[in-house]
N, C-alpha and C. Protein backbone atom coordinates (compact mmCIF):
# COMPACT_ATOMS: atom_id res chain seq x y z
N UNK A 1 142.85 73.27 35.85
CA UNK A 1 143.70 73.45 34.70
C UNK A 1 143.71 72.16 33.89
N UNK A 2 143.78 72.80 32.22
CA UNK A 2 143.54 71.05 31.87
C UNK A 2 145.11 70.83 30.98
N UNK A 3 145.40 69.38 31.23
CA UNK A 3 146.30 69.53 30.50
C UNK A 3 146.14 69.00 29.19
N UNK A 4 147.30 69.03 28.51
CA UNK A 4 147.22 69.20 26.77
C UNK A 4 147.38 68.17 26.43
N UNK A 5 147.41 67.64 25.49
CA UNK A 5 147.03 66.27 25.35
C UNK A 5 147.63 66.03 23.59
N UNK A 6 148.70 65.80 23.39
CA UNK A 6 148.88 66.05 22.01
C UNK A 6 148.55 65.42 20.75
N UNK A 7 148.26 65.53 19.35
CA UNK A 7 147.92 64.56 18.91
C UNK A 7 148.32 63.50 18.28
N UNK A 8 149.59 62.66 18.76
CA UNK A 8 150.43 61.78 19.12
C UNK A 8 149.83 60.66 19.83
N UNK A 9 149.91 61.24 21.37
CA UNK A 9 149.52 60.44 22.44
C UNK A 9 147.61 60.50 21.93
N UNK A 10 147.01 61.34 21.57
CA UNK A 10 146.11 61.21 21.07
C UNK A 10 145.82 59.81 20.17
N UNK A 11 145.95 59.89 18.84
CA UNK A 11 146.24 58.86 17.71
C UNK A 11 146.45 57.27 18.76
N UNK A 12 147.65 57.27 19.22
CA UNK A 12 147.74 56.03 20.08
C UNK A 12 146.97 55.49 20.96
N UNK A 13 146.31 56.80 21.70
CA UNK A 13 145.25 56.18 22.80
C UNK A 13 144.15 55.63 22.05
N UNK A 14 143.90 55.81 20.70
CA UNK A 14 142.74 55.72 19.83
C UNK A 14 142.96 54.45 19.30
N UNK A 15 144.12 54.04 19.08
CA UNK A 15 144.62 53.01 17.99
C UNK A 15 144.60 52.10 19.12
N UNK A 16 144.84 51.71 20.41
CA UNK A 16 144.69 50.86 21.96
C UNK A 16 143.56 50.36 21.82
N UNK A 17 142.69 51.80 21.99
CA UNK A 17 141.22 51.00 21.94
C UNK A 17 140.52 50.71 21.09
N UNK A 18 140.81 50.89 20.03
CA UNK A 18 140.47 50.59 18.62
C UNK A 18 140.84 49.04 18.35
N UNK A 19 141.89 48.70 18.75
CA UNK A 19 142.15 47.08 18.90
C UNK A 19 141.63 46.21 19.54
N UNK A 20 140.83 46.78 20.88
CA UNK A 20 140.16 45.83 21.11
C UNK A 20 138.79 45.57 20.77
N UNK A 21 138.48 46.60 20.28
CA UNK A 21 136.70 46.32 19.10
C UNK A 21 137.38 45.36 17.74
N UNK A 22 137.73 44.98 17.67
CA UNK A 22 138.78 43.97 16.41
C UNK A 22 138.24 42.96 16.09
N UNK A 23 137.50 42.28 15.39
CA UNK A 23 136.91 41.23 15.80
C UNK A 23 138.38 39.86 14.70
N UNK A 24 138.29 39.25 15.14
CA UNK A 24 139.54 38.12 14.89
C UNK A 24 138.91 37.47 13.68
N UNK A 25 140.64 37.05 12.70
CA UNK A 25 140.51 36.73 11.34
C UNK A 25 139.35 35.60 11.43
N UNK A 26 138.72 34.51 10.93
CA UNK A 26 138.09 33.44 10.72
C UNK A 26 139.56 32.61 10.71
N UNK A 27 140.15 32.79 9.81
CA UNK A 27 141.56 32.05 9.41
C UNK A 27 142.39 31.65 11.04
N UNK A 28 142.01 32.23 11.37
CA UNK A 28 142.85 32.20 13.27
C UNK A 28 142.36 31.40 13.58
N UNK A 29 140.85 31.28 13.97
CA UNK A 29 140.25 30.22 14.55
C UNK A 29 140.30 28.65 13.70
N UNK A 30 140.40 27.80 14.27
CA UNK A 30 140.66 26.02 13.64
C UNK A 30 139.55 25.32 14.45
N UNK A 31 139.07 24.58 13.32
CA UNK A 31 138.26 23.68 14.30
C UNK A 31 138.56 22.63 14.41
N UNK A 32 138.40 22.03 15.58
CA UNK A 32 139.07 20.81 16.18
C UNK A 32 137.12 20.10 17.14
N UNK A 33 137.36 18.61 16.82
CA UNK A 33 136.15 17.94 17.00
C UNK A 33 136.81 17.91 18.96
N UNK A 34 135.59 17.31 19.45
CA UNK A 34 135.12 17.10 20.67
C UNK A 34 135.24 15.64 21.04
N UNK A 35 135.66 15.08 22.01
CA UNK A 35 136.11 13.84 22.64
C UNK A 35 133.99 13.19 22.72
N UNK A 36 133.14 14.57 23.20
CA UNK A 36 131.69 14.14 23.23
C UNK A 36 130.80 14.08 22.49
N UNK A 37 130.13 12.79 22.58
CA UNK A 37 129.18 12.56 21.22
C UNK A 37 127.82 13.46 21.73
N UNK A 38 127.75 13.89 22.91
CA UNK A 38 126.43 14.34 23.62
C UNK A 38 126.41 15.22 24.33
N UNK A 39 125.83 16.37 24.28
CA UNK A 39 125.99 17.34 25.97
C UNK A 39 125.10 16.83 26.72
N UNK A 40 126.19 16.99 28.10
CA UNK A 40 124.98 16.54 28.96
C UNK A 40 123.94 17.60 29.22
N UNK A 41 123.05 16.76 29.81
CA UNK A 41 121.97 18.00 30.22
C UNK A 41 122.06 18.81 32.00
N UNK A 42 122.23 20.00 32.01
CA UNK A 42 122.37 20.29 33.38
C UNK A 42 120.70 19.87 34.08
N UNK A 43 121.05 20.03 35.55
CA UNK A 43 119.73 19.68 36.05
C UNK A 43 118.96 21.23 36.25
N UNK A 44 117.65 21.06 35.74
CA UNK A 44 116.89 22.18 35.80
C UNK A 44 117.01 23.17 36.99
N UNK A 45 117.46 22.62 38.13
CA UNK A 45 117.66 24.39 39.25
C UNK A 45 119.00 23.49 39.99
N UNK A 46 119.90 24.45 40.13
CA UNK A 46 120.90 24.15 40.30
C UNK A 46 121.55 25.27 41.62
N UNK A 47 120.12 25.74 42.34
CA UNK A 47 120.31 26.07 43.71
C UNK A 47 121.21 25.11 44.64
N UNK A 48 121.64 25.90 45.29
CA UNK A 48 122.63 25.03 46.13
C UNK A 48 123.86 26.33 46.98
N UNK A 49 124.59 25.54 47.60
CA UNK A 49 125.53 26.29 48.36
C UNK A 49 126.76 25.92 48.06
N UNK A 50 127.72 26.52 48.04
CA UNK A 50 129.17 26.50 47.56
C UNK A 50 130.05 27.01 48.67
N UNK A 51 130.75 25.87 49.44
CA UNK A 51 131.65 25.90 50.48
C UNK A 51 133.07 27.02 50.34
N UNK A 52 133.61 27.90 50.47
CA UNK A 52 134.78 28.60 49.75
C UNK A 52 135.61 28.24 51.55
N UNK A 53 136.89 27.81 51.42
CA UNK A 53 137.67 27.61 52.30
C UNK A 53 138.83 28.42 51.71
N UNK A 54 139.09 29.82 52.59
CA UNK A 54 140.35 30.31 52.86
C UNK A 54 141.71 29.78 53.20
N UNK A 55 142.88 29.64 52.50
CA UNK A 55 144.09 28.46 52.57
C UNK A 55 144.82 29.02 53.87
N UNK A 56 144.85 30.76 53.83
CA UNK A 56 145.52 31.13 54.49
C UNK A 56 145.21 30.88 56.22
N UNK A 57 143.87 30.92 56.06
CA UNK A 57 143.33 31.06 57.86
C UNK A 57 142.89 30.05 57.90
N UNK A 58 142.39 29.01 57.09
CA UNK A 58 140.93 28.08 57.15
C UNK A 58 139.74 28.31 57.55
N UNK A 59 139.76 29.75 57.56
CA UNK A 59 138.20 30.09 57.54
C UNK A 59 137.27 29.96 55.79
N UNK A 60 135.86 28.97 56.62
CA UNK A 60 134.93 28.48 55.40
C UNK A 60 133.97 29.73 55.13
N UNK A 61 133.42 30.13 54.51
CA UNK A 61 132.11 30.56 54.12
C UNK A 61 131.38 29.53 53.30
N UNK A 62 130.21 29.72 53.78
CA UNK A 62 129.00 29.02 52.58
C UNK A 62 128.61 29.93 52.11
N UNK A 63 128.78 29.88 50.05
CA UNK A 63 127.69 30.88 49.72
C UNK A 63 126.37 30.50 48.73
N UNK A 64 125.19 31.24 48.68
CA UNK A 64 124.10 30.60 48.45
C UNK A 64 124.26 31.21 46.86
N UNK A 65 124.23 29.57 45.75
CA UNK A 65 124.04 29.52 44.75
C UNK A 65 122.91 29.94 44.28
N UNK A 66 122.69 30.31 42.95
CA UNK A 66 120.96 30.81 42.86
C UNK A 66 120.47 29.44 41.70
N UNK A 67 119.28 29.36 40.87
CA UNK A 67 118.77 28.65 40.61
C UNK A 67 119.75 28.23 38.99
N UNK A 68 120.04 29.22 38.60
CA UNK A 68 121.06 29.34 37.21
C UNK A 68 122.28 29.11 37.38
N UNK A 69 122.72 28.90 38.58
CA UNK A 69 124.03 28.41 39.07
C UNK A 69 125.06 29.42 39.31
N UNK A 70 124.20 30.72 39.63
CA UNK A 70 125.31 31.99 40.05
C UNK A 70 125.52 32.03 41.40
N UNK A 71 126.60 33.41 42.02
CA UNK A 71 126.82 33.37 42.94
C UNK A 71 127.04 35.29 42.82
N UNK A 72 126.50 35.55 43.98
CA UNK A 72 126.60 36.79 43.96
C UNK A 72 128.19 37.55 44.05
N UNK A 73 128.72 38.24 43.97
CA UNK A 73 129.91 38.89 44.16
C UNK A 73 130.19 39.48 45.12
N UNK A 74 129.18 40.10 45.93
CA UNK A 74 129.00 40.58 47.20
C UNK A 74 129.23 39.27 48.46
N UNK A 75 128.57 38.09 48.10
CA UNK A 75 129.11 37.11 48.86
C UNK A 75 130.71 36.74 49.20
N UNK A 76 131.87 36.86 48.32
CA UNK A 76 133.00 37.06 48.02
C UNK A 76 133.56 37.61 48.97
N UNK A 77 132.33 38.63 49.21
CA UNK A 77 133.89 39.69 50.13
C UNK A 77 133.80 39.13 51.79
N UNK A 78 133.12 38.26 51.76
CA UNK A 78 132.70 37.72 53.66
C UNK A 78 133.75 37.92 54.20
């Protein structure tokens, strides 16, 4: 059975998500300078491992960084 859906709650559910495709005034944004005269440069592979220590138990995992400096999400759930 479907239910009805009126076009009220309609209009509103539209106008929700319609706000967030919005793209923001120019006038909102300010620009403000940078403390750096330079970016640094990252180092070309940035493989590596990332220690995560649990506060509650003190259990560590190591998880294996990839070359772009990600980390899988699936590692997370150890």
């Amino acid at each position: 059975m479907e239910a009805r859906v009126d076009s009220s709650t309609s209009k509103n559910r539209l106008a929700v998500i319609s706000s967030h495709f919005l793209v923001p005034s120019p006038a909102v944004l300010e620009l403000s300078r940078v403390s750096a005269s330079e970016v640094a440069d990252l180092p070309a592979n940035l493989r590596g491992f990332l220690t995560i220590v649990d506060n509650r138990t003190g259990k560590k995992i190591d998880v294996d960084v990839s070359e772009e400096g990600t980390i899988k999400a699936t590692d997370l759930q150890k």
